[in-house]
Protein backbone atom coordinates (compact mmCIF):
# COMPACT_ATOMS: atom_id res chain seq x y z
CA UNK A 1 47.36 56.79 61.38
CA UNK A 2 46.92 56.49 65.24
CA UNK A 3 44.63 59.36 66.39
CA UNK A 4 46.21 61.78 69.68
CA UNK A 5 44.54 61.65 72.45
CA UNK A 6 44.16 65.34 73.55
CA UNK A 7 45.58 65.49 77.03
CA UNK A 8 44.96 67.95 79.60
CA UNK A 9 47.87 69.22 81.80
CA UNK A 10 47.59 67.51 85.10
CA UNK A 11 47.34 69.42 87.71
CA UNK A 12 47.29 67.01 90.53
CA UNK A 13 51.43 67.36 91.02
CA UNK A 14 52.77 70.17 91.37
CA UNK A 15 56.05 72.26 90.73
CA UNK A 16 58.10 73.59 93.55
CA UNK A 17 57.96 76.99 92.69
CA UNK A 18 54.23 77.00 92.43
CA UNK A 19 53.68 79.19 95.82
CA UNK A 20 49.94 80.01 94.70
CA UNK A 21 48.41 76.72 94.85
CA UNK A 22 51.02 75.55 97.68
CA UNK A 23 49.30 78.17 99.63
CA UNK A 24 46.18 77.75 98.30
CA UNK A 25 46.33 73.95 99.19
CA UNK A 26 47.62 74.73 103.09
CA UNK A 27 44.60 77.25 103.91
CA UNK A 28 42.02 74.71 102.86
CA UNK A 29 44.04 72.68 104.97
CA UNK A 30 43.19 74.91 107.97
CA UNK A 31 40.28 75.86 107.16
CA UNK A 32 38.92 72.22 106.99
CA UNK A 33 40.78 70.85 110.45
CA UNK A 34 39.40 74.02 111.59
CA UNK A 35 35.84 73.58 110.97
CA UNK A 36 35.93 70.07 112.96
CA UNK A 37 38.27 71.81 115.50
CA UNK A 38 35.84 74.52 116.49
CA UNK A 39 32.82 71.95 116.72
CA UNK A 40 34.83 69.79 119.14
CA UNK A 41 36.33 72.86 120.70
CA UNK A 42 33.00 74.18 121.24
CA UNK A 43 32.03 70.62 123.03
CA UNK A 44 34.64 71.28 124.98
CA UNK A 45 36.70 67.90 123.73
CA UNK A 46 40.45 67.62 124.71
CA UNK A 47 41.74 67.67 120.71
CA UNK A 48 39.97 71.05 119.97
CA UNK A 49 40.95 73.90 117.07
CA UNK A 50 44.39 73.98 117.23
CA UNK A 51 44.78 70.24 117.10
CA UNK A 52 42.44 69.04 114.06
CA UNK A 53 43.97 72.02 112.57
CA UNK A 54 47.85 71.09 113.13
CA UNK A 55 46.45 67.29 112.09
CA UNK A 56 45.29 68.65 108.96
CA UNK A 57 47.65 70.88 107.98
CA UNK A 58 50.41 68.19 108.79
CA UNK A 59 48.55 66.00 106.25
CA UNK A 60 48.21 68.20 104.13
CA UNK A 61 52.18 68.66 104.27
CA UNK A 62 52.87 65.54 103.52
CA UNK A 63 51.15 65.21 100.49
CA UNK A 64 52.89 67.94 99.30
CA UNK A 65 56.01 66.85 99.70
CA UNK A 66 55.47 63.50 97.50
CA UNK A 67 53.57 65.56 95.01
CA UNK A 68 56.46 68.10 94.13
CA UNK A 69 59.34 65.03 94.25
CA UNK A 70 57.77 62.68 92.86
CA UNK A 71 59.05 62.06 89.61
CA UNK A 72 56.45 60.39 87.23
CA UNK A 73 53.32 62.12 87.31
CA UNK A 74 51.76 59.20 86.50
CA UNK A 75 52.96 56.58 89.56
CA UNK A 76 51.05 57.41 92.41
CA UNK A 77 52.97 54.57 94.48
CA UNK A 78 54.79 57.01 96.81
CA UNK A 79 51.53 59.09 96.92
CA UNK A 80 49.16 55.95 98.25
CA UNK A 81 52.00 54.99 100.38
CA UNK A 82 52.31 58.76 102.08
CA UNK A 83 48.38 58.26 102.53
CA UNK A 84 48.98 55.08 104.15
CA UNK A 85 51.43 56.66 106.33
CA UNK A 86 49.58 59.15 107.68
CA UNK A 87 46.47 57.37 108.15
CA UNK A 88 48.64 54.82 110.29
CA UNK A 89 49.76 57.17 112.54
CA UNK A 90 46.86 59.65 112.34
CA UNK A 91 45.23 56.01 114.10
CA UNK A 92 47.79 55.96 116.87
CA UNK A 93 46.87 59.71 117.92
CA UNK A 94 43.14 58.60 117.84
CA UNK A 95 43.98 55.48 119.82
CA UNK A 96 45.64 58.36 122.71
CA UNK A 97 42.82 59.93 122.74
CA UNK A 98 40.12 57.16 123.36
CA UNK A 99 42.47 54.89 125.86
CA UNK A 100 42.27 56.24 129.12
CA UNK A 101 43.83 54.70 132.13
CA UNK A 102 41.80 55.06 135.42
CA UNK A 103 43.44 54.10 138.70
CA UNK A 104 41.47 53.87 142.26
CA UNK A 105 42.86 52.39 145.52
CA UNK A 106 41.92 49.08 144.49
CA UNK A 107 42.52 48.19 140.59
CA UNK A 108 43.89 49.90 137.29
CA UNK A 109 40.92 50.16 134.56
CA UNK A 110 40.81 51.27 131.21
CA UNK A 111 37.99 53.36 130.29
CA UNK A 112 36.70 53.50 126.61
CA UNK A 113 36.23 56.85 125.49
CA UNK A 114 36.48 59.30 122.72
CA UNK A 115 35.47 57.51 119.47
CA UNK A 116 33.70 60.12 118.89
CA UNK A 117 36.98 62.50 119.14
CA UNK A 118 39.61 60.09 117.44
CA UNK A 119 37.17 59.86 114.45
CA UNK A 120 37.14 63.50 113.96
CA UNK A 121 40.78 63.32 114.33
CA UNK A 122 41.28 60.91 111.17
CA UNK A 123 38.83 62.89 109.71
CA UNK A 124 40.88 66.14 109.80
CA UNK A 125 43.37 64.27 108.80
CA UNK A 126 41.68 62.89 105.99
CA UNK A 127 40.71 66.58 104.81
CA UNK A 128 44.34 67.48 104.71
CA UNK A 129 45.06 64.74 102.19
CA UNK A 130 42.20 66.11 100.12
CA UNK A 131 43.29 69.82 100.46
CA UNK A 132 46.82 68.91 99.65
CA UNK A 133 46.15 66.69 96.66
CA UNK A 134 44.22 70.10 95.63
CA UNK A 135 40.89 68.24 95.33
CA UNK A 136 39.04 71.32 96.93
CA UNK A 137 35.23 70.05 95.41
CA UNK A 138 35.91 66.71 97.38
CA UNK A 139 36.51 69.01 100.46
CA UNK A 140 34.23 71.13 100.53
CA UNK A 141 31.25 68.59 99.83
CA UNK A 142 33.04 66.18 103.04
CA UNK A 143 33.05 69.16 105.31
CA UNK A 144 29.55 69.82 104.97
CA UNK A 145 29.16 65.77 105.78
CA UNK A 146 31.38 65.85 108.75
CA UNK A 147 30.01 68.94 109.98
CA UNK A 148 26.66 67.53 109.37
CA UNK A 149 27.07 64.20 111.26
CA UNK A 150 29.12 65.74 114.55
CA UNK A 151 26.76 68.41 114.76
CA UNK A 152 23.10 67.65 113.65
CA UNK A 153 22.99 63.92 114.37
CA UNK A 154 24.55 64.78 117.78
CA UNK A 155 21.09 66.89 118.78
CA UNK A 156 19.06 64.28 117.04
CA UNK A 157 20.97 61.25 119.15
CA UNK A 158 20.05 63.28 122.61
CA UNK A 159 16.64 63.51 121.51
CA UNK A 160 16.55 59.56 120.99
């Protein structure tokens, strides 16, 4: 006799009509893109609040999406290829913000700047896939690391 494997109800996907943790999932979205957004909005940084937290929450969207249709709880092809997605294009907003064109009398430069902003951009965007896959520990613990390195190391890189 084959022993069962006890199996716990996975609650990574979820059902359409499960408007709790939809909603649960969207406010950690916004809460997350809003923590980075009110660092960089207090820095006074072109992609402030309302940005990181559209970026997140749009993330967080999409995962959503793929985790109510998708049919086999157990292929997570469309999911690592909505991921891919939105990292992809997440990149080309980050890319907007750090190319600047410069233009004087003389020549046309481009002017490097922003990495700083673009990577807090992907990162917002990277805490809306974790809110909307409903891994809120995961969250929670990379806030406090992305809070920790655009805040604290910024005071200790002035004082270097």
């Amino acid at each position: 006799m084959i022993p069962q494997v006890l199996v716990s109800p996975n609650t990574f996907f979820l059902a359409p009509n499960d408007w709790a943790n939809i909603t649960f999932r969207l406010c950690l979205a916004v809460f997350f893109g809003g923590v980075i957004g009110l660092e960089r909005e207090r820095r006074r940084k072109p992609a402030g609040l309302r940005t990181h937290m559209l970026v997140s929450v749009a993330s967080a969207i999409f995962v959503l999406v793929i985790l109510q249709i998708d049919i086999e709880p157990q292929d997570y092809n469309g999911l690592s290829r909505v991921i891919q997605g939105v990292a992809a294009g997440v990149g080309f907003l980050g890319a907007g913000e750090i190319l600047r064109e410069t233009s004087d009398e003389e020549s046309s430069t481009i002017e490097v700047r922003g990495l700083t902003s673009a990577a807090a951009i992907w990162t917002s965007s990277g805490l809306g896939i974790i809110a909307g896959c409903g891994l809120w520990q995961l969250g929670l613990l990379s806030i406090f690391v992305s809070f920790f390195i655009l805040y604290i190391m910024k005071k200790y890189e002035r004082r270097i």
